[in-house]
Protein backbone atom coordinates (compact mmCIF):
# COMPACT_ATOMS: atom_id res chain seq x y z
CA UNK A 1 0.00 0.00 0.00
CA UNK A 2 1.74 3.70 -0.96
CA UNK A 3 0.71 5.96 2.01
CA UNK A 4 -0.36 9.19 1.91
CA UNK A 5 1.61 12.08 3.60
CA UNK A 6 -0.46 12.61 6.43
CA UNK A 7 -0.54 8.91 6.51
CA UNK A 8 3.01 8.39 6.88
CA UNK A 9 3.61 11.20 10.03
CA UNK A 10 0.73 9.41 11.72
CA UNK A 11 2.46 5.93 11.21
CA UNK A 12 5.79 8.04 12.37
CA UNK A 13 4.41 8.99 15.05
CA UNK A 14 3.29 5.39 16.10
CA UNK A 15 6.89 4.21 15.36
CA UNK A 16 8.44 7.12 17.60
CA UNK A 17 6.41 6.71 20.72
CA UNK A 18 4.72 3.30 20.65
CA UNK A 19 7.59 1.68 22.79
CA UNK A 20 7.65 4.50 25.20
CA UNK A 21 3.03 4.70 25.95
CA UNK A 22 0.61 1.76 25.73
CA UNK A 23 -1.96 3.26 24.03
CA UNK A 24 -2.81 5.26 20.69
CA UNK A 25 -4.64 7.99 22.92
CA UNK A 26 -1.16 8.50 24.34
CA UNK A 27 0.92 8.72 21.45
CA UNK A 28 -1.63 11.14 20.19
CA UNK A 29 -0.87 13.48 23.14
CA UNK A 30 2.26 12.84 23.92
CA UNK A 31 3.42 13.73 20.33
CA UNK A 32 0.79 16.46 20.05
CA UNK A 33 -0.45 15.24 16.34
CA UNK A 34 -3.87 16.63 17.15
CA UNK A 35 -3.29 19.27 18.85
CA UNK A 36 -1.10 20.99 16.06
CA UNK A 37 -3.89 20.88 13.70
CA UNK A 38 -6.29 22.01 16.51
CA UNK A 39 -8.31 19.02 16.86
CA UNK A 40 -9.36 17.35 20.34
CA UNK A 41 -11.93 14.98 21.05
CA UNK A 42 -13.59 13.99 24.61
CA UNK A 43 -13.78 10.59 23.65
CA UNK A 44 -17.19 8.79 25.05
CA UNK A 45 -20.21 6.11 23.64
CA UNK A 46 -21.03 9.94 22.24
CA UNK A 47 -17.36 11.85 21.32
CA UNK A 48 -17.52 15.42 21.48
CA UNK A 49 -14.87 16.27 18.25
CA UNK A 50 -13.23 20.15 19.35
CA UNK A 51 -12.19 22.10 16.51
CA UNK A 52 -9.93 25.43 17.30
CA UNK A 53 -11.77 28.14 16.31
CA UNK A 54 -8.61 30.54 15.23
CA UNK A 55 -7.79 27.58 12.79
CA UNK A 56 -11.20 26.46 11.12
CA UNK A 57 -14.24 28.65 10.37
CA UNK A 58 -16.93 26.64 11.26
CA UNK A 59 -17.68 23.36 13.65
CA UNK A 60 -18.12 21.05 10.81
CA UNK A 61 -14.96 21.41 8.62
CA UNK A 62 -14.47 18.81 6.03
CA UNK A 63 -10.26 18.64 5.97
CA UNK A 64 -10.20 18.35 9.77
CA UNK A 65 -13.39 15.60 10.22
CA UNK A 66 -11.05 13.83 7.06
CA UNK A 67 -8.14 14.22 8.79
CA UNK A 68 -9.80 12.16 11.90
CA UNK A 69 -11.40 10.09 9.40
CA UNK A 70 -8.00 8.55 7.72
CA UNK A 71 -6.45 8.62 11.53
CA UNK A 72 -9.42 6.21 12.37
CA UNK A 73 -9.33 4.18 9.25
CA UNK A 74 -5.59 3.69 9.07
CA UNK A 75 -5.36 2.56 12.26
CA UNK A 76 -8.12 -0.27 11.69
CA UNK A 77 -5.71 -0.84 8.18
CA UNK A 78 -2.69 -1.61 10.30
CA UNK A 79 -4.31 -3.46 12.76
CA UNK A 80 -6.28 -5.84 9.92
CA UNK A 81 -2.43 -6.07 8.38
CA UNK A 82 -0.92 -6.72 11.63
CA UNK A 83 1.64 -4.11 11.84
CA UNK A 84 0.45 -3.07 14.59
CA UNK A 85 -1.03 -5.17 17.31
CA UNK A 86 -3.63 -4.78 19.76
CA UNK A 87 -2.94 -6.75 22.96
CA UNK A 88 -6.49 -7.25 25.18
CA UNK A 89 -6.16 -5.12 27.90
CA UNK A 90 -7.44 -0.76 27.97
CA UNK A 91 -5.55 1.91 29.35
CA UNK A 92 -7.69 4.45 31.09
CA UNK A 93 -9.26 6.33 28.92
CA UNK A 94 -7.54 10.26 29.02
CA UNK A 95 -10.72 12.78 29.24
CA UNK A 96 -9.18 14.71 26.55
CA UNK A 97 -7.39 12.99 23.26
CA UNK A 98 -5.44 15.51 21.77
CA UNK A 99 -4.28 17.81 24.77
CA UNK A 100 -1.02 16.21 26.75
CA UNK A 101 -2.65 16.59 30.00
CA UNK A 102 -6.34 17.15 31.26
CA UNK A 103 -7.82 16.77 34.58
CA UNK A 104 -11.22 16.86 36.66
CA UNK A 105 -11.96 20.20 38.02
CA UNK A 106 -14.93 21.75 39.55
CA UNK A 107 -17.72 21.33 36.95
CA UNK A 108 -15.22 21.20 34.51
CA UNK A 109 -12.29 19.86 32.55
CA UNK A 110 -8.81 22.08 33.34
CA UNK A 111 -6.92 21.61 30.13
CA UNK A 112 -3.17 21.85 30.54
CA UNK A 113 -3.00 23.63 33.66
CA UNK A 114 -5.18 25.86 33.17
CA UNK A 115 -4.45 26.81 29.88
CA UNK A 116 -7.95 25.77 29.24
CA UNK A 117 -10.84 25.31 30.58
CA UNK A 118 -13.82 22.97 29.13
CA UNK A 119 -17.45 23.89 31.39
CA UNK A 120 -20.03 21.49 32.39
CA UNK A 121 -23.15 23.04 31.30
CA UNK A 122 -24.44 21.43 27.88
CA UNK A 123 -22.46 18.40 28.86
CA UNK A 124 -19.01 19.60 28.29
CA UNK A 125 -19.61 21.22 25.19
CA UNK A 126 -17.75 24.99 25.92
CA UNK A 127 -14.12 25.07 25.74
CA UNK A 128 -12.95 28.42 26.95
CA UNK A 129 -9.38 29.92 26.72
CA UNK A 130 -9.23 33.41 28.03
CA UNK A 131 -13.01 33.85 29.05
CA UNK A 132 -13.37 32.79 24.95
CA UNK A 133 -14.93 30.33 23.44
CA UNK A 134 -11.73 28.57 21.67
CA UNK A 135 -13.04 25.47 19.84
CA UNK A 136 -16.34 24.78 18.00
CA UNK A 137 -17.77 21.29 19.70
CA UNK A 138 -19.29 18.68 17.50
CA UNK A 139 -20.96 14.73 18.73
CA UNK A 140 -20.40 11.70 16.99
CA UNK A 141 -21.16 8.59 17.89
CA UNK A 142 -18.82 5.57 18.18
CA UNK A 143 -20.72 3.43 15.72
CA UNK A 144 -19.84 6.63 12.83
CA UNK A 145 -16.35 6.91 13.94
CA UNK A 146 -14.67 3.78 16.81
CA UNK A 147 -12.54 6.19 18.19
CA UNK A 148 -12.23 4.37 21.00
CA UNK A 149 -12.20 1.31 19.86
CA UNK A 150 -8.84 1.88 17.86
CA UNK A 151 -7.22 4.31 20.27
CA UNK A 152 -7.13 3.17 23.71
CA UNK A 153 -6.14 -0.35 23.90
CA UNK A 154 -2.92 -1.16 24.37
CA UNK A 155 -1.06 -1.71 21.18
CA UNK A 156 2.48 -3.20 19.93
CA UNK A 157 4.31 -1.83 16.76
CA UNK A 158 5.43 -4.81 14.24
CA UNK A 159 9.45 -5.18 13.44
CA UNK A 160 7.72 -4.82 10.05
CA UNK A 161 6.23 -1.25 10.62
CA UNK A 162 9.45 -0.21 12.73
CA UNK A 163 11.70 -1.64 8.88
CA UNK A 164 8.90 0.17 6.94
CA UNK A 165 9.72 3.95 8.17
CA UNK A 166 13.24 3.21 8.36
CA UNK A 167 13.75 2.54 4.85
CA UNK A 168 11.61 5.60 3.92
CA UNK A 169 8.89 3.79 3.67
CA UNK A 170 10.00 1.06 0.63
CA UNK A 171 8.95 -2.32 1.13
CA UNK A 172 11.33 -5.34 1.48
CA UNK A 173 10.57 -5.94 -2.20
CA UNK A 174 11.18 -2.31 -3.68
CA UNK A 175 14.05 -2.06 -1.91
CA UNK A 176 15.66 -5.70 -3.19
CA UNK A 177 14.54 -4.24 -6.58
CA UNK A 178 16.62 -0.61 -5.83
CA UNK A 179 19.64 -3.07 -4.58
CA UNK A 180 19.43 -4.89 -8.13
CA UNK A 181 18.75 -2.07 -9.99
CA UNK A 182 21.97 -0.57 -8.70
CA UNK A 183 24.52 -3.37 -8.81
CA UNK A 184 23.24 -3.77 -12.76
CA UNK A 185 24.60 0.26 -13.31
CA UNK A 186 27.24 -1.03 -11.00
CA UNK A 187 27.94 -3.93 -13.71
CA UNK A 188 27.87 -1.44 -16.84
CA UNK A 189 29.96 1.13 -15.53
CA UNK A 190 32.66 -1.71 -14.61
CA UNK A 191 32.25 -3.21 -17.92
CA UNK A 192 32.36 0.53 -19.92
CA UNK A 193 35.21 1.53 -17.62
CA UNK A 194 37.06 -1.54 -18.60
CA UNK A 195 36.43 -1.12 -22.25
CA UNK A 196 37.69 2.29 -22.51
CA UNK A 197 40.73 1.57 -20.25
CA UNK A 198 41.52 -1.13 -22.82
CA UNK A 199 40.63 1.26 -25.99
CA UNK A 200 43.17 3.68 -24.13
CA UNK A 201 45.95 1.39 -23.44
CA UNK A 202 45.28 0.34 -27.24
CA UNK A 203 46.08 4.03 -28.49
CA UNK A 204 49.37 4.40 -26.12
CA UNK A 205 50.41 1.56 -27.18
CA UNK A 206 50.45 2.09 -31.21
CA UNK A 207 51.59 5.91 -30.54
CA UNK A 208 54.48 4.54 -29.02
């Protein structure tokens, strides 16, 4: 399969943290993949999706909702292809995916610190930075996107994956085919170098 760009940082991503968190919901925040592209979710039977208002105009933006879209799909590709692999056990669920750390506060989620603060009235659906509304709010369910069936199990990376983004993404096969391809040029330019060493030593030798 030839992976699209935003499909190969996610699957970086994976790579770079997976041996250092259990679960996809970490890697998210740890790395901070979401939260770059101001995207958060409050992830429940009913996910409240967070888009940052400063970055998107409205609550229902199509590249963002595709963004999460391909996140949630590719994940279900690599775990159907086994390069990466769920192991049975959940990690407790982090209230906010997409923000490194979130906490309970009174009637409220305290994002970062206090960096933000997400109210309780309308069932969490206000997330306020500065006395401002920051992000528009959105619910989906989990039948119309698993978010949390794919992100917060535990999870292994493949040696497979891990060989995958270290050879830029070329599989076993295209890269045998680049090593062929390159000891064949190899071959020629022996063979012509050869030949016109010869032709040369030819010349010299009737000049002389």
């Amino acid at each position: 399969m030839k992976f699209k760009k935003t499909e190969k940082e996610i699957i970086k991503t994976i790579v770079k943290y997976g041996g250092d968190v259990k679960s996809l919901a970490d890697v998210i925040n740890k790395s901070h993949l979401l939260e770059k592209r101001g995207i958060a979710i409050i992830p429940d039977n009913k996910h409240i999706i967070y888009l940052k208002k400063s970055m998107y105009q409205d609550w229902d933006d199509k590249e963002a909702f595709g963004y999460i879209a391909d996140f949630v799909s590719l994940i279900s590709y690599l775990i159907d292809n086994r390069l990466i692999v769920t192991i049975p056990f959940r990690e407790s669920i982090p209230l906010v995916i997409g923000k490194e750390k979130s906490e309970y506060g009174r009637n409220c989620i305290v994002i970062n610190n206090g960096e933000g603060i997400i109210t309780a009235d309308q069932e969490f659906f206000n997330w306020y930075e500065n006395n401002q509304q920051a992000y528009w709010p959105c619910t989906v369910s989990e039948e119309y996107m698993p978010i949390s069936k794919t992100l917060t199990s535990w999870f292994s990376v493949s040696q497979e994956l891990k060989d995958l983004v270290n050879h830029n993404f070329k599989t076993e096969e295209e890269r045998r085919f680049i090593k062929q391809q390159q000891l064949t040029w190899i071959s020629i330019a022996v063979t012509a170098f050869i030949g016109i060493a010869g032709l040369i030593i030819a010349i010299i030798s009737i000049c002389r």
